[in-house]
C-alpha atoms as a PDB file:
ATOM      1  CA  UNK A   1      10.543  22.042  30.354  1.00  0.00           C
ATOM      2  CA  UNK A   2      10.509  18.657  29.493  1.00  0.00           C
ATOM      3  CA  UNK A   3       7.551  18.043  31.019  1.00  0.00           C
ATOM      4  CA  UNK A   4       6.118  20.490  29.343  1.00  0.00           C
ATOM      5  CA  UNK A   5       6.707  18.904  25.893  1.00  0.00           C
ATOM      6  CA  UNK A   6       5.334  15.848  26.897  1.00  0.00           C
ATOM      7  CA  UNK A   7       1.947  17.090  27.739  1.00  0.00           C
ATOM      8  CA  UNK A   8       1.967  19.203  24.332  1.00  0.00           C
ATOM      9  CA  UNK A   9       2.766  15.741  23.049  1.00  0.00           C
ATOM     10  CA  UNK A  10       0.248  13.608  24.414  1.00  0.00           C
ATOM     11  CA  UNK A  11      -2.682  16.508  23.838  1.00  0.00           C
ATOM     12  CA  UNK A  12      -1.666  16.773  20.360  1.00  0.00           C
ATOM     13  CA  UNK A  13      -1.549  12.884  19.757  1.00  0.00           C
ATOM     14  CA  UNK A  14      -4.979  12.769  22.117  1.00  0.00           C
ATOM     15  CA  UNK A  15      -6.524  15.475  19.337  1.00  0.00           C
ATOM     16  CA  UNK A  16      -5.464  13.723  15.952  1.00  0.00           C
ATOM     17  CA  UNK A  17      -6.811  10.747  17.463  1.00  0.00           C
ATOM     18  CA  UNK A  18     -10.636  12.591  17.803  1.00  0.00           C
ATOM     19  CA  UNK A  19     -13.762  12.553  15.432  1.00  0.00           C
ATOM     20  CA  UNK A  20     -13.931  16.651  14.337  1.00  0.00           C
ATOM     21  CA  UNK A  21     -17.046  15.804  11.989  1.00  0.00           C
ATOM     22  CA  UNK A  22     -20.355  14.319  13.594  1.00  0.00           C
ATOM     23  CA  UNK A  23     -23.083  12.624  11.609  1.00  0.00           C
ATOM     24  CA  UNK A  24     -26.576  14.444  11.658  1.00  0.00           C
ATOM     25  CA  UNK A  25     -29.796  12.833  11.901  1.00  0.00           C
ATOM     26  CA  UNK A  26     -30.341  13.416   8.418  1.00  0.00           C
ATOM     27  CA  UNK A  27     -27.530  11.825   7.112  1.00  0.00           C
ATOM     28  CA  UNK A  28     -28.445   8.189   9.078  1.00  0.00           C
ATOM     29  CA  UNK A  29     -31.044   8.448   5.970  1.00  0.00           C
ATOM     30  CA  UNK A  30     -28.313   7.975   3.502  1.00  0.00           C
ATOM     31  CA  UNK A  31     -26.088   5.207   1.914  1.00  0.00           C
ATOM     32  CA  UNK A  32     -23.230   5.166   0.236  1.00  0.00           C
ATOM     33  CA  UNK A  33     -22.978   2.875  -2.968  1.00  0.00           C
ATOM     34  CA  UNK A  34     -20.915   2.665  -6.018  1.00  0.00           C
ATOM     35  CA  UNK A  35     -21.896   4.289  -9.242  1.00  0.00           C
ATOM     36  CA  UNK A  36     -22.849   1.646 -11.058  1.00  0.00           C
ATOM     37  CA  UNK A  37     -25.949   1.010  -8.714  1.00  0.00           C
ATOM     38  CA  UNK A  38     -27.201   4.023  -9.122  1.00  0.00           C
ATOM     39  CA  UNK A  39     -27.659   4.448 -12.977  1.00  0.00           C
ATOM     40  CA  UNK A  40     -31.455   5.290 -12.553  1.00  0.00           C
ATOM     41  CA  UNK A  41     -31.320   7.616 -10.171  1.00  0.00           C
ATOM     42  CA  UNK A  42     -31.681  11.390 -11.328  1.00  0.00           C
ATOM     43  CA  UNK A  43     -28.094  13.784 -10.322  1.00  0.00           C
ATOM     44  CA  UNK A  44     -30.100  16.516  -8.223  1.00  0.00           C
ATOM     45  CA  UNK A  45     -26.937  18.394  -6.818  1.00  0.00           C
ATOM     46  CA  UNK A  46     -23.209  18.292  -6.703  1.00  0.00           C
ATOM     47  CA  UNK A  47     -21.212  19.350  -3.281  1.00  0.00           C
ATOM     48  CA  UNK A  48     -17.623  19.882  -2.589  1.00  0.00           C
ATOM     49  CA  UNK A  49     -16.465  18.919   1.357  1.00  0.00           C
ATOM     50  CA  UNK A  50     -12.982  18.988   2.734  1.00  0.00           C
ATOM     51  CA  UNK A  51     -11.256  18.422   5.669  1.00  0.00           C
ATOM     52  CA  UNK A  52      -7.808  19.231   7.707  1.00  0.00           C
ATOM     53  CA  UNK A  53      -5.174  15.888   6.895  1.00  0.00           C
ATOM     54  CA  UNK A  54      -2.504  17.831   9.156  1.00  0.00           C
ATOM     55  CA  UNK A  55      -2.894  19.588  12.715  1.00  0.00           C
ATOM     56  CA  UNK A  56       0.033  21.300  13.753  1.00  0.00           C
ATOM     57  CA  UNK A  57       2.745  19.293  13.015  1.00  0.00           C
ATOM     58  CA  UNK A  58       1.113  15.944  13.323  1.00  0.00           C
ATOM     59  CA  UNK A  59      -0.620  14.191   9.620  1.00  0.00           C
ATOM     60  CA  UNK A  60      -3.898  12.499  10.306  1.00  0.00           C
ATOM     61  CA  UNK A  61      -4.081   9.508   8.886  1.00  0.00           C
ATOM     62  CA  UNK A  62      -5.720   8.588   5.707  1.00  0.00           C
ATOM     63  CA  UNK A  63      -8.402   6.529   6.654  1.00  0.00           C
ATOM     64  CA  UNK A  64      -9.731   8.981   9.169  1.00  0.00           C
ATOM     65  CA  UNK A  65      -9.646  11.575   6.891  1.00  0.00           C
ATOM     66  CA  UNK A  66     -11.416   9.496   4.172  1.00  0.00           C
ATOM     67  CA  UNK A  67     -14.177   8.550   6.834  1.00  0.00           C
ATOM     68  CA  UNK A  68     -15.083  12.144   7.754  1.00  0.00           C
ATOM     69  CA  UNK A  69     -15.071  12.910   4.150  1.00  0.00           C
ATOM     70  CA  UNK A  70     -17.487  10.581   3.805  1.00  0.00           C
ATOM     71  CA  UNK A  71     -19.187  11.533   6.847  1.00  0.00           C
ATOM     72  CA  UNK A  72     -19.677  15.166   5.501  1.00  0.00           C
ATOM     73  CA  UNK A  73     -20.944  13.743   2.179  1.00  0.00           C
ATOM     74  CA  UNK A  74     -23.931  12.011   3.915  1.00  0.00           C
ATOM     75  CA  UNK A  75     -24.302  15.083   5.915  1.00  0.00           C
ATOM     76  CA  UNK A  76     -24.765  17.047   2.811  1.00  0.00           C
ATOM     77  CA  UNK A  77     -27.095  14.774   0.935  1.00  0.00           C
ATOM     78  CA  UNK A  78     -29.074  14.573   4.087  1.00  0.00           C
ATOM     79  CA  UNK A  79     -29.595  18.313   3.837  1.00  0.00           C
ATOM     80  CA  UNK A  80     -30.928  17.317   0.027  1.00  0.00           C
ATOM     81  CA  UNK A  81     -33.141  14.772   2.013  1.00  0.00           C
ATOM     82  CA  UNK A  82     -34.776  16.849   3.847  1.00  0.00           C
ATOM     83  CA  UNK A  83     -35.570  19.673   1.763  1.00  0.00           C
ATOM     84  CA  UNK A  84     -37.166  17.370  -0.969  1.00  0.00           C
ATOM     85  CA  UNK A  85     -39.121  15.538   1.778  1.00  0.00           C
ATOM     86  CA  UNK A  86     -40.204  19.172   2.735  1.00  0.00           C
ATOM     87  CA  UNK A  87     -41.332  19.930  -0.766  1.00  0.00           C
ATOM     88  CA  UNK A  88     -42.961  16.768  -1.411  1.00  0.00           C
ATOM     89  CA  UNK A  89     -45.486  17.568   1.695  1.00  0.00           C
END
């Protein structure tokens, strides 16, 4: 039994440990930049994105979480990237 718990252990530590959210190609065509350098730009769309901070019983830690936030933003305003590159053909 014992044993037991320490694989469920070391698979659950293994798994907080993992990347769940993968770039796209799209989103390599993105930065990210504070506000104030982008004060001439035109606001074309807002998103929401969101991801799990605990799994099971274990907390993921804050900085992962914040880079696959950020991960999904890019994602999302790559998806805005390519649809305006679509209708600018």
């Amino acid at each position: 039994m014992r044993f037991n718990y320490c694989v469920l252990s070391i698979a659950i530590f293994s798994l907080s440990a993992c990347a769940w959210v993968e770039p796209t190609p799209q989103s390599e065509q993105v930065s990210v930049v504070k506000s104030f350098n982008v004060k001439s730009c035109k606001l074309l769309r807002t998103s929401t994105v969101s991801v799990t901070q605990k799994v099971g019983i274990i907390t993921r830690g804050d900085e992962r979480v914040k880079e696959e936030l950020i991960i999904l933003a890019k994602n999302k305003a790559g998806e805005i990237v390519g649809i305006l590159s679509l209708w600018n053909r």
